[in-house]
N, C-alpha and C. Protein backbone atom coordinates (compact mmCIF):
# COMPACT_ATOMS: atom_id res chain seq x y z
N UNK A 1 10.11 -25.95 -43.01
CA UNK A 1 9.62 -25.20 -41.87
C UNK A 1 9.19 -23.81 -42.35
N UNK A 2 7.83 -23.29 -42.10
CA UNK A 2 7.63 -21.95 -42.29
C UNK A 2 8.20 -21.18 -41.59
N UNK A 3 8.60 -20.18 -42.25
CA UNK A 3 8.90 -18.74 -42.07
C UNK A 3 8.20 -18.28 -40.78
N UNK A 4 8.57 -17.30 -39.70
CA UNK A 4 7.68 -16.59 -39.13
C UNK A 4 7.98 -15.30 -39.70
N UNK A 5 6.15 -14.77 -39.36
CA UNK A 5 6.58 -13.07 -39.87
C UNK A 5 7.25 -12.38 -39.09
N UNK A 6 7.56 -11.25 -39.66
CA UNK A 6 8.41 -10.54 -39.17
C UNK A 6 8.12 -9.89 -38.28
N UNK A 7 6.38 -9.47 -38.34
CA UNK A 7 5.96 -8.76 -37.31
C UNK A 7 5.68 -9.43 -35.86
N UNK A 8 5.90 -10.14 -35.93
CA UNK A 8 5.70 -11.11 -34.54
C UNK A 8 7.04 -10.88 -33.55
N UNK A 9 8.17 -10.31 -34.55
CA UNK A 9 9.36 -10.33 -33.56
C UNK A 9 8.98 -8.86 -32.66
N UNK A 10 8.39 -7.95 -33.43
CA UNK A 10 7.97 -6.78 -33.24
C UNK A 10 6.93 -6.75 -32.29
N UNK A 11 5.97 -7.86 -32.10
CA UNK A 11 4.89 -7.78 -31.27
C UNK A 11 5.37 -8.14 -30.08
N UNK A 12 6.05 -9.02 -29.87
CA UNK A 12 6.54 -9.73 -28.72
C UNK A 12 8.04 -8.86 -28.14
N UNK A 13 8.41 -8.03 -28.74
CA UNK A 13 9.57 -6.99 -28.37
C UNK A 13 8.50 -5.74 -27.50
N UNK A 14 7.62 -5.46 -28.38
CA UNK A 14 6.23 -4.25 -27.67
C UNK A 14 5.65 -5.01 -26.47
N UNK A 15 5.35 -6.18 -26.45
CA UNK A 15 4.99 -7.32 -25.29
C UNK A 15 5.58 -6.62 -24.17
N UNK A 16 6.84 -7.00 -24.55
CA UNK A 16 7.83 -7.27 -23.07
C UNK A 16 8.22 -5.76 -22.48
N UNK A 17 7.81 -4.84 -23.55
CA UNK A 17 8.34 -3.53 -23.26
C UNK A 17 6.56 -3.07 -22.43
N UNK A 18 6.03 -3.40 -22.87
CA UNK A 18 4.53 -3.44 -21.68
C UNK A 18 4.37 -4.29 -20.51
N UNK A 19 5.06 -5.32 -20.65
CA UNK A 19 5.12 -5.61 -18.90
C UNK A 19 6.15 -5.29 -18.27
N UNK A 20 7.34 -4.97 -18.61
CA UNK A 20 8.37 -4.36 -18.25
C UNK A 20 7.69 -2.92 -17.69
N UNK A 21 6.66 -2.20 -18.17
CA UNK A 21 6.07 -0.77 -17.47
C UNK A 21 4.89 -1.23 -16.30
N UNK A 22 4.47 -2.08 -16.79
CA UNK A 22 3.19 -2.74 -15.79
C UNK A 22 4.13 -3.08 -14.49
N UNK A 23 5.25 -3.87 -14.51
CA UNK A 23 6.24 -4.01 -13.39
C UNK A 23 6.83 -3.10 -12.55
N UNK A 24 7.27 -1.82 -13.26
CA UNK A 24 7.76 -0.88 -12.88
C UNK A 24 6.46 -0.11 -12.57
N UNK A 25 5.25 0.16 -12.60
CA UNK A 25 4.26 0.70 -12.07
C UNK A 25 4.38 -0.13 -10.64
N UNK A 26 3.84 -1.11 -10.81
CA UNK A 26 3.90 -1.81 -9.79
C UNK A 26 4.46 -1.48 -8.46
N UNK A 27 5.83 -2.08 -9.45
CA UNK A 27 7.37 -1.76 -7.95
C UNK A 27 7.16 -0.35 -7.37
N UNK A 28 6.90 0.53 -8.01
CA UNK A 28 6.99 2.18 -7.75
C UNK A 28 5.80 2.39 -6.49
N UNK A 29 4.05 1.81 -7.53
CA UNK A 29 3.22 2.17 -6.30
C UNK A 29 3.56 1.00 -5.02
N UNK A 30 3.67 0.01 -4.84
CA UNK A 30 4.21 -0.85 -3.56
C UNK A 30 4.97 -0.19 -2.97
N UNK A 31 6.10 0.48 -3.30
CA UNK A 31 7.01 0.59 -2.93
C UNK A 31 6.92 1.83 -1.76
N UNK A 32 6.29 2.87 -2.74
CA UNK A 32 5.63 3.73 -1.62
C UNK A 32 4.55 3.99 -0.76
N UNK A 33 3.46 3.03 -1.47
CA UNK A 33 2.33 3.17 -0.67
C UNK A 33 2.69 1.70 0.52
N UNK A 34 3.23 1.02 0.57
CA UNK A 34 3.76 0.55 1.68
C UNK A 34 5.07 0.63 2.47
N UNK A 35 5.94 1.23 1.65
CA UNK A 35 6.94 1.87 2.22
C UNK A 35 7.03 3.11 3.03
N UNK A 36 6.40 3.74 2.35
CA UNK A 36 6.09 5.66 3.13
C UNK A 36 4.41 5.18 3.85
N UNK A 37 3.51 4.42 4.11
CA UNK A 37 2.79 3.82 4.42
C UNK A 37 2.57 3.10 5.15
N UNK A 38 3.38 2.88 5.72
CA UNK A 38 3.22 1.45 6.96
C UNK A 38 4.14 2.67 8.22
N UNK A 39 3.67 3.79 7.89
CA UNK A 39 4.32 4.57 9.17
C UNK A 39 3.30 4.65 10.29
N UNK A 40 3.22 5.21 11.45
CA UNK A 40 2.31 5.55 11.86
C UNK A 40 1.25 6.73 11.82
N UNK A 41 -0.09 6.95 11.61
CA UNK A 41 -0.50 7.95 10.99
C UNK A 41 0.11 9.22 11.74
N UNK A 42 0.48 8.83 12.91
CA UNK A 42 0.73 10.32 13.67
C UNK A 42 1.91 10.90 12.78
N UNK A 43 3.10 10.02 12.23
CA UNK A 43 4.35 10.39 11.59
C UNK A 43 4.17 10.91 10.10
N UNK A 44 3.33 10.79 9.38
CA UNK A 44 2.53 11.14 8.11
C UNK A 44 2.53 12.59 8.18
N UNK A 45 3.57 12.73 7.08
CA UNK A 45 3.42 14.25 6.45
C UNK A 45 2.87 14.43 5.12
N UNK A 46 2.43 15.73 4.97
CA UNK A 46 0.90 15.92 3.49
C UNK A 46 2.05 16.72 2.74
N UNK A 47 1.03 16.32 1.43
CA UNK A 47 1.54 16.73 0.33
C UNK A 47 0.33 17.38 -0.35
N UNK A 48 0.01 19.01 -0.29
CA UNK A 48 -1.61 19.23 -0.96
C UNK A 48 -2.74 18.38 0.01
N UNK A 49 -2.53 18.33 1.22
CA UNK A 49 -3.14 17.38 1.81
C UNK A 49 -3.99 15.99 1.44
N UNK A 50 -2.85 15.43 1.19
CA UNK A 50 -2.94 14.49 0.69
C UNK A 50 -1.59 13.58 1.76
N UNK A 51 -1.85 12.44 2.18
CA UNK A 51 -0.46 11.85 2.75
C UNK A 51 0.54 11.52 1.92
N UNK A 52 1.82 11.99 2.30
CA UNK A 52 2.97 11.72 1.06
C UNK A 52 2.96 10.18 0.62
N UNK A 53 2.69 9.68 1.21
CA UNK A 53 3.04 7.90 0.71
C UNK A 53 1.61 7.86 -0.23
N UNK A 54 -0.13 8.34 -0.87
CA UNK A 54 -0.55 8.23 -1.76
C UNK A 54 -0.02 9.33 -2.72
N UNK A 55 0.51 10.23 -2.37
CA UNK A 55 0.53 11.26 -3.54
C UNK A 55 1.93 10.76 -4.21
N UNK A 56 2.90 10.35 -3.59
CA UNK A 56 3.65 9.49 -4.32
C UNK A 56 3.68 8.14 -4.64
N UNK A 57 2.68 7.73 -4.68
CA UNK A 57 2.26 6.27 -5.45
C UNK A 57 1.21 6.25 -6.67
N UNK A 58 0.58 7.21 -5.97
CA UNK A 58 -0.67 7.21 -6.78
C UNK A 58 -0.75 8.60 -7.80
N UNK A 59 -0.44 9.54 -7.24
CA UNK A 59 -0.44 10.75 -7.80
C UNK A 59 0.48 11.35 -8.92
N UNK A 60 1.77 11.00 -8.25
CA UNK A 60 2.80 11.27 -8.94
C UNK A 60 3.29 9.55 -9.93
N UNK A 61 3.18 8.84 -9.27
CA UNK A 61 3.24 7.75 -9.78
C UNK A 61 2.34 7.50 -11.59
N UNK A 62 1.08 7.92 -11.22
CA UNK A 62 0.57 8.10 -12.28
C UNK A 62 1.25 8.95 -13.16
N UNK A 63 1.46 9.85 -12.99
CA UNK A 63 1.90 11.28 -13.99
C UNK A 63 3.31 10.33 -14.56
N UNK A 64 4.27 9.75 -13.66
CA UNK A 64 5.35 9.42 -14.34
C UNK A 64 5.08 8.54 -15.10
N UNK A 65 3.85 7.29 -15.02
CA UNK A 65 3.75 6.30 -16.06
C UNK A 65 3.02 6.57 -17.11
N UNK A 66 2.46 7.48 -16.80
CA UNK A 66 1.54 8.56 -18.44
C UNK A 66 2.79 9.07 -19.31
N UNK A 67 4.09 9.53 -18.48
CA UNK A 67 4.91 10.29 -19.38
C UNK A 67 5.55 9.07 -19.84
N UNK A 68 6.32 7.87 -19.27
CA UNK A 68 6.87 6.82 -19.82
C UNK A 68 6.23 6.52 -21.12
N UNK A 69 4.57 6.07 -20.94
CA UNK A 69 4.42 5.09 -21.78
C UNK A 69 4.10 6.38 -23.28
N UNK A 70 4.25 7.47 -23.16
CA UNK A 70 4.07 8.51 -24.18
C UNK A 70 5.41 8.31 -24.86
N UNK A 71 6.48 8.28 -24.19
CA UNK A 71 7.99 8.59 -24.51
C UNK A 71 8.07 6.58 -25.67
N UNK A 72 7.66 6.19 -24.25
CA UNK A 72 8.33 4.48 -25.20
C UNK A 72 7.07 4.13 -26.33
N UNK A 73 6.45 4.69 -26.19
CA UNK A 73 5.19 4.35 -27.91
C UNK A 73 5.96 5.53 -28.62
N UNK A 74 6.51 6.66 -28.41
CA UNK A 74 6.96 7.85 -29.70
C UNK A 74 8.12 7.18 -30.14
N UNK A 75 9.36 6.73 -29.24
CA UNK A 75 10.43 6.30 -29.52
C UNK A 75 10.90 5.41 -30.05
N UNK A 76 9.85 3.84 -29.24
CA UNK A 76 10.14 2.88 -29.22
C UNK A 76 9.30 1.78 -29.92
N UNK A 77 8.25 1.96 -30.18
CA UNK A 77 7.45 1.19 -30.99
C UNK A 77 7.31 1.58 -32.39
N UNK A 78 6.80 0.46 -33.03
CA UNK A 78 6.95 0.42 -34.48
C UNK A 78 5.99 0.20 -35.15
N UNK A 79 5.13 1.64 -36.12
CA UNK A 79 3.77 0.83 -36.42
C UNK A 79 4.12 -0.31 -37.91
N UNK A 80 2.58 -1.11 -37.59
CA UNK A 80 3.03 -2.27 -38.23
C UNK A 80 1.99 -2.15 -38.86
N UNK A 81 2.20 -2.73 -40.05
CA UNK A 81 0.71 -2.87 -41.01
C UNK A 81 -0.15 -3.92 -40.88
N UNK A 82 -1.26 -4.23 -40.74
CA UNK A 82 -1.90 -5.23 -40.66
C UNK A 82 -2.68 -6.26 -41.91
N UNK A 83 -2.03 -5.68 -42.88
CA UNK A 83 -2.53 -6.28 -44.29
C UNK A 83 -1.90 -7.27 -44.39
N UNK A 84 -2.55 -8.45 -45.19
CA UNK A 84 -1.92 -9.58 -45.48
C UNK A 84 -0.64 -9.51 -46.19
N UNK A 85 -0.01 -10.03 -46.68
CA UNK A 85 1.30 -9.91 -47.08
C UNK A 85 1.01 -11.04 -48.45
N UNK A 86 1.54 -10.56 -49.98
CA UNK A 86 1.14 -11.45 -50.92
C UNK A 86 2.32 -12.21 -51.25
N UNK A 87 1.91 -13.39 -51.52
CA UNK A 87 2.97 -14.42 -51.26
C UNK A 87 3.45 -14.43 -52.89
N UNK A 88 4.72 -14.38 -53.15
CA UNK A 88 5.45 -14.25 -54.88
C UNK A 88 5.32 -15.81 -55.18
């Protein structure tokens, strides 16, 4: 049975750590743009005039998944070489 490379355990660890953020984007904007969102417009309070349920989905939401995915590529990923590997 061949070997797998090594970097594959590495690709598929970076995989799951990218849909694991794609999910959590997700859950975050749903959460408020239909949660703080399904109010009635009369009950809608602004943020920068903006309604709080987009500026916290969309606005702020963004800014936090720009800082995540900065933090988990500095911390958490591993660069990998892409050169063939010579077989002894």
């Amino acid at each position: 049975m061949e070997e797998t490379d090594w970097r594959f355990k590495i690709a598929h660890r970076e995989a799951l750590i990218g849909v694991g953020l794609a999910l959590f984007n997700f859950i975050w904007w749903f959460g408020f743009a239909y949660g703080l969102g399904s109010r009635p417009v009369e009950e809608y309070s602004y943020i920068f005039g903006l309604p709080d349920w987009f500026f916290y989905s969309c606005i702020v939401g963004f800014l936090l998944i720009c800082v995540l995915v900065i933090v988990i590529v500095k911390f958490f990923f591993t660069a990998v070489p892409f050169d063939e590997e010579e077989e002894l």
